[in-house]
Each structure stands twice: as C-alpha cells, then as structure tokens.
N, C-alpha and C. Protein backbone atom coordinates (compact mmCIF):
# COMPACT_ATOMS: atom_id res chain seq x y z
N UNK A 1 139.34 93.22 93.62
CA UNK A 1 137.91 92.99 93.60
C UNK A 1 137.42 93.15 92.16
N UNK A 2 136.78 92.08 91.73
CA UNK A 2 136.10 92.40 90.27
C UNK A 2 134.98 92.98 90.30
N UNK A 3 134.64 93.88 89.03
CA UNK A 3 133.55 94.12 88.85
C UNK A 3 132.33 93.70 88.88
N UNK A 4 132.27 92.59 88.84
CA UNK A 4 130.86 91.52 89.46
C UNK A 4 130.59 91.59 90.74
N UNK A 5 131.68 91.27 91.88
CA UNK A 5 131.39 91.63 93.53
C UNK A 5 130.88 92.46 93.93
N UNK A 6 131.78 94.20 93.20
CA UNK A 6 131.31 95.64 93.53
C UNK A 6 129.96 95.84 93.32
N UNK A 7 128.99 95.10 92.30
CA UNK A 7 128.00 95.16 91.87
C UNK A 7 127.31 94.70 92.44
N UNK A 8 128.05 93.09 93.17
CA UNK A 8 126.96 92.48 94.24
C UNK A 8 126.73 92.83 95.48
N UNK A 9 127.84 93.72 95.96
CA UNK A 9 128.16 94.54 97.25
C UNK A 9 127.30 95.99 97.06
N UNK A 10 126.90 96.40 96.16
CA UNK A 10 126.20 97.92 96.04
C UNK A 10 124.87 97.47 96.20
N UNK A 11 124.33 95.99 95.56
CA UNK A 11 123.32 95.71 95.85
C UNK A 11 123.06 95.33 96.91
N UNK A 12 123.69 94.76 97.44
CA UNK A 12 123.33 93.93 98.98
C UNK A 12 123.13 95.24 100.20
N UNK A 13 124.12 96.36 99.95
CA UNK A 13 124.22 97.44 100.61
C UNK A 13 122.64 97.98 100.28
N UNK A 14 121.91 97.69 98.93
CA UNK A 14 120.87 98.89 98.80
C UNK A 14 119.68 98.34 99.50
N UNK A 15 119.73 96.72 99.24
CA UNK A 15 118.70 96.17 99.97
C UNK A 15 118.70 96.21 101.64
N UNK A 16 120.06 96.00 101.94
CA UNK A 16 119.32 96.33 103.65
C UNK A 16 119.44 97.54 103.98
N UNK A 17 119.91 98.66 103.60
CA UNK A 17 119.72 100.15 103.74
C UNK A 17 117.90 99.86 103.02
N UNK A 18 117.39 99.46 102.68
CA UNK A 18 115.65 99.28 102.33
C UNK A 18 114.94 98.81 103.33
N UNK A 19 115.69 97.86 103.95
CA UNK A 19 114.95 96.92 104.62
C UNK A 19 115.00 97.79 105.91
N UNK A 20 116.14 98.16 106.67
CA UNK A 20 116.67 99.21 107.77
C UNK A 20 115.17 100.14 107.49
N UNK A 21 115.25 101.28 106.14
CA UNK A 21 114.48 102.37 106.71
C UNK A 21 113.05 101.56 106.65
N UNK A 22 112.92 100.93 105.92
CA UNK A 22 111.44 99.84 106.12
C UNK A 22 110.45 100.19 107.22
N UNK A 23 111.74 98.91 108.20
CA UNK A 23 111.74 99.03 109.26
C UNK A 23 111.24 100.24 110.36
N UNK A 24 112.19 101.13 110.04
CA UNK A 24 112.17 102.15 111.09
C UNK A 24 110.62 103.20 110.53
N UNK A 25 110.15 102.92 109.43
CA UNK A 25 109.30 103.90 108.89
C UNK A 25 108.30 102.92 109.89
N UNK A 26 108.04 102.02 109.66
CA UNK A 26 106.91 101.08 110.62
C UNK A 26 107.00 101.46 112.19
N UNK A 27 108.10 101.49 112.65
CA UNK A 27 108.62 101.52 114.17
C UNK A 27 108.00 103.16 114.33
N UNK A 28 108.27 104.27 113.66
CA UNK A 28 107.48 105.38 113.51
C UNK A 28 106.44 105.47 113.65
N UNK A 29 105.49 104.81 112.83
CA UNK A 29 104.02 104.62 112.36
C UNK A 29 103.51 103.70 113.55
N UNK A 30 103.80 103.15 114.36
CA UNK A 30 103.06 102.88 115.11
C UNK A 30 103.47 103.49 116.38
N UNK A 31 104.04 104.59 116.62
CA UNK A 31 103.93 105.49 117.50
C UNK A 31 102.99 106.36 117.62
N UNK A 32 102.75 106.99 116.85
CA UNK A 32 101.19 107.27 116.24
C UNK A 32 99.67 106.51 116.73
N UNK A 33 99.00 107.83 117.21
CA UNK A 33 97.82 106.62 117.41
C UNK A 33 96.60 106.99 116.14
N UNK A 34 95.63 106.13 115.99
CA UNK A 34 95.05 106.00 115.03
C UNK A 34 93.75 107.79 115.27
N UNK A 35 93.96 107.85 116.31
CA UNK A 35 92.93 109.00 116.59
C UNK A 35 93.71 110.49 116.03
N UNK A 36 94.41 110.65 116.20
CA UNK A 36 95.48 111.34 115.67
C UNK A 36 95.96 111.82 114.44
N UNK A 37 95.62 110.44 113.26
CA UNK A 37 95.63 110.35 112.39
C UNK A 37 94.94 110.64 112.07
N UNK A 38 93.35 110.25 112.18
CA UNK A 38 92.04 111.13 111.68
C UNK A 38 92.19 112.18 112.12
N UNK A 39 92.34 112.96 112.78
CA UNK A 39 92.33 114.17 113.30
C UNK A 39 92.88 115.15 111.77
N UNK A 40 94.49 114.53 112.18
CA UNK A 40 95.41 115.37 110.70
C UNK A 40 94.47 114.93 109.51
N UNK A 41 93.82 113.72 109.28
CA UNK A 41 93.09 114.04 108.38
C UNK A 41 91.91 114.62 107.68
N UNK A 42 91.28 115.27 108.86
CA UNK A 42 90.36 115.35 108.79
C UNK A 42 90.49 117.21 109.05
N UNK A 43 91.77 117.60 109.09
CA UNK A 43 92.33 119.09 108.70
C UNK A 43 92.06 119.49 110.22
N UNK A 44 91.79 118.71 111.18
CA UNK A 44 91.74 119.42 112.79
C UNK A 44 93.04 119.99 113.42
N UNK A 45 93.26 121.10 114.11
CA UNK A 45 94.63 121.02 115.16
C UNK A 45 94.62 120.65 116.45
N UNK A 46 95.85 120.14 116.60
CA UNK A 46 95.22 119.47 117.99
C UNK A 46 96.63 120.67 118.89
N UNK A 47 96.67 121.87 118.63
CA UNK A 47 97.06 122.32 118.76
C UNK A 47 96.70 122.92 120.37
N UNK A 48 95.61 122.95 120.40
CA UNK A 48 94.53 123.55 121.72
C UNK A 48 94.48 122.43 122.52
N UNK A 49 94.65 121.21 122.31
CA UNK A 49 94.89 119.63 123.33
C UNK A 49 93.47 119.67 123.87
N UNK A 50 92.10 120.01 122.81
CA UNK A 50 90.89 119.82 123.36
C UNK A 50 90.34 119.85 121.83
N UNK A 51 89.02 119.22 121.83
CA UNK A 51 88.62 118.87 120.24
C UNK A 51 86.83 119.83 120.57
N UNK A 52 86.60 120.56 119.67
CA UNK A 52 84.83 121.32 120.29
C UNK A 52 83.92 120.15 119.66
N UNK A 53 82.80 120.19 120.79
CA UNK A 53 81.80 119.09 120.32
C UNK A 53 81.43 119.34 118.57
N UNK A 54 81.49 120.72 118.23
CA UNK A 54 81.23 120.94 116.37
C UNK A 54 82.06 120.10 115.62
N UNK A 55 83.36 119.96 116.36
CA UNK A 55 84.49 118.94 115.38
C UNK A 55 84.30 117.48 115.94
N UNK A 56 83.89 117.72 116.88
CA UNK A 56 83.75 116.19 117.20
C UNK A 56 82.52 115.39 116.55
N UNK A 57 81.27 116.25 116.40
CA UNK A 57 79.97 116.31 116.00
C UNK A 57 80.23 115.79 114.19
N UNK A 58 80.64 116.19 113.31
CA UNK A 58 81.30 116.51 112.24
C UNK A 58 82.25 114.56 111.74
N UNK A 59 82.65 114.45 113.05
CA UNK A 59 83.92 113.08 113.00
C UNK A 59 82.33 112.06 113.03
N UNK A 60 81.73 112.11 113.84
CA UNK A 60 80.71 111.44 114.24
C UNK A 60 79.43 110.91 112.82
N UNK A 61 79.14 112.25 112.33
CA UNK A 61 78.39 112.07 111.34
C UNK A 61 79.19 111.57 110.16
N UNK A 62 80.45 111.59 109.58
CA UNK A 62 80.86 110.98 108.76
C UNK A 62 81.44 109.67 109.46
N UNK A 63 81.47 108.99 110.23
CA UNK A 63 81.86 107.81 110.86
C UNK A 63 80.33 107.18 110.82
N UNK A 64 79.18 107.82 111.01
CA UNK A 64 77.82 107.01 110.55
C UNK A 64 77.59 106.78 109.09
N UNK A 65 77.52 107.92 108.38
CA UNK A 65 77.60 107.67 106.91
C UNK A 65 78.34 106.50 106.78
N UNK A 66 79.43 106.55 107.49
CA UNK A 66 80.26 105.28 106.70
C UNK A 66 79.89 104.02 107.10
N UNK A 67 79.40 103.78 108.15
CA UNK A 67 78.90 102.66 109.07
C UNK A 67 77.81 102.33 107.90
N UNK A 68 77.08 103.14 107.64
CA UNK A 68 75.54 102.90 106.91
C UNK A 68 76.23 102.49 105.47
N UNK A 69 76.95 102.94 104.64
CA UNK A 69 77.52 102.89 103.62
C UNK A 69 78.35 101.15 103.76
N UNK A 70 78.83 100.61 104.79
CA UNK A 70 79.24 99.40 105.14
C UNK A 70 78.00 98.31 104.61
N UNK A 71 77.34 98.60 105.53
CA UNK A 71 76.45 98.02 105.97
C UNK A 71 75.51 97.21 104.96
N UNK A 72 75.59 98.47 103.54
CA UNK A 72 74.86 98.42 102.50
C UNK A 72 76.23 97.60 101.72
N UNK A 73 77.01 97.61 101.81
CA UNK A 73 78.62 97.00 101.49
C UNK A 73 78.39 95.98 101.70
N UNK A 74 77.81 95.13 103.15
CA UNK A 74 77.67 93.74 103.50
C UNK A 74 76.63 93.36 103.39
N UNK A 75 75.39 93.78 102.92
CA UNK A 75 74.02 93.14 102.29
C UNK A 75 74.76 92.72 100.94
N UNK A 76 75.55 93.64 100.55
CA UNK A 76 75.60 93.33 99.06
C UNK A 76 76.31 91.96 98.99
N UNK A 77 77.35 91.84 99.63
CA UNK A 77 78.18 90.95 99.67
C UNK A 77 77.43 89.64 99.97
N UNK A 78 76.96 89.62 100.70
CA UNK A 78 76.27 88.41 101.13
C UNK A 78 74.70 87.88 100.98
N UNK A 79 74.65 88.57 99.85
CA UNK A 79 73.24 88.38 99.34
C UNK A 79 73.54 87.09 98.58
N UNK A 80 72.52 86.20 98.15
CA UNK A 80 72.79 84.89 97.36
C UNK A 80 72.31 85.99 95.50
N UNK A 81 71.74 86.94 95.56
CA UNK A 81 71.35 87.55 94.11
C UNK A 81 70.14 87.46 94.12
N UNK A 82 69.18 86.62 94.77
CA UNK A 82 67.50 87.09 94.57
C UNK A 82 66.88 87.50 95.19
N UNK A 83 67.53 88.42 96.42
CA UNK A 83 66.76 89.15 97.21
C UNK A 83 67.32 90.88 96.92
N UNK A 84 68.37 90.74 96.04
CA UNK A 84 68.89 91.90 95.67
C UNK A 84 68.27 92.50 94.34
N UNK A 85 68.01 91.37 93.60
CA UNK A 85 67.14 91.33 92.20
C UNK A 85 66.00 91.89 92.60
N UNK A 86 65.57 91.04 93.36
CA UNK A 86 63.95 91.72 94.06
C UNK A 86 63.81 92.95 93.75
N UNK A 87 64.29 93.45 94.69
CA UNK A 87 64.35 94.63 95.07
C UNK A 87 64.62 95.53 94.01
N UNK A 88 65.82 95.50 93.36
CA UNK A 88 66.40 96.00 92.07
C UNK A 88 64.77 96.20 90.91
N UNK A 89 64.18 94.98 91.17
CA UNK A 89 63.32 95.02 90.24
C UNK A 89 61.90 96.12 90.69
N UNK A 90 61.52 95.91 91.83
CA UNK A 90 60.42 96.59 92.31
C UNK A 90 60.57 98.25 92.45
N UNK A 91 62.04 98.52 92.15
CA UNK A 91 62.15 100.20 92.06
C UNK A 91 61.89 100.40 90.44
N UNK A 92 61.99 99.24 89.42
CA UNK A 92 61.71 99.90 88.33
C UNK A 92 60.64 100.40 87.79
C-alpha cells in the first residue's frame, strides 16, 4: 500500500466516523423535547416532575417580552420607510 492510499483511507475513515456521530448527535437531539430544553435553560429542575405557577409565571413573562419584541421586529421589517420615518421624526 502506498503512501497516498493510507492517506486516502485515514481520510475517508475520518469523514464517515463525522458523518456517523453527526448523525447520531441529531438522532439524540430530537429525543429531547423543546419544553425541556427551556426548562434546562432557563436554570429550572425538573427534578420534582411539577413546575410552581412562580416558574411558570416567570417562562410566561419573558415569552411576552419576546412576542412584543417580535412584533416590533416585524413592523420594522415590513415597513416601506415612511411610516417608520414618521414616527422616528415626531419623537424628536
């Protein structure tokens, strides 16, 4: 075997050992449900297999902020520029 093959064989080995854990990292990740995920992110345990309306209360108000924060996201977006000007202008 020459040294060119071994080289093309270490590579071919690295790419589907990539593609394999790829794979399986995805096949993982969607075992997972998305509620779950906020949870861990949001520093909760779901340790007690019950959530108190304070933590739930808490998920709620930053899930509106963000809704409202969108919202102001898609005026912006879809403004043609002279109703945004307007406005822009009448706070000065």
């Amino acid at each position: 075997m020459a040294v060119f093959e071994m080289v093309v064989w270490i590579v071919a080995i690295s790419v589907i050992g990539g593609v394999v854990k790829s794979y399986m990292d995805r096949k993982h990740k969607r075992g997972s449900s998305m509620m779950d995920d906020l949870m861990n992110d949001l520093g909760m345990d779901e340790g007690d297999g019950f959530y108190t309306k304070k933590d739930l209360a808490s998920v709620l108000e930053k899930f509106e902020a963000m809704e409202a924060r969108i919202q102001v996201l898609e005026r912006i977006a879809t403004d043609k520029g002279q109703n945004l000007a307007a406005e822009i202008d009448n706070l000065k």
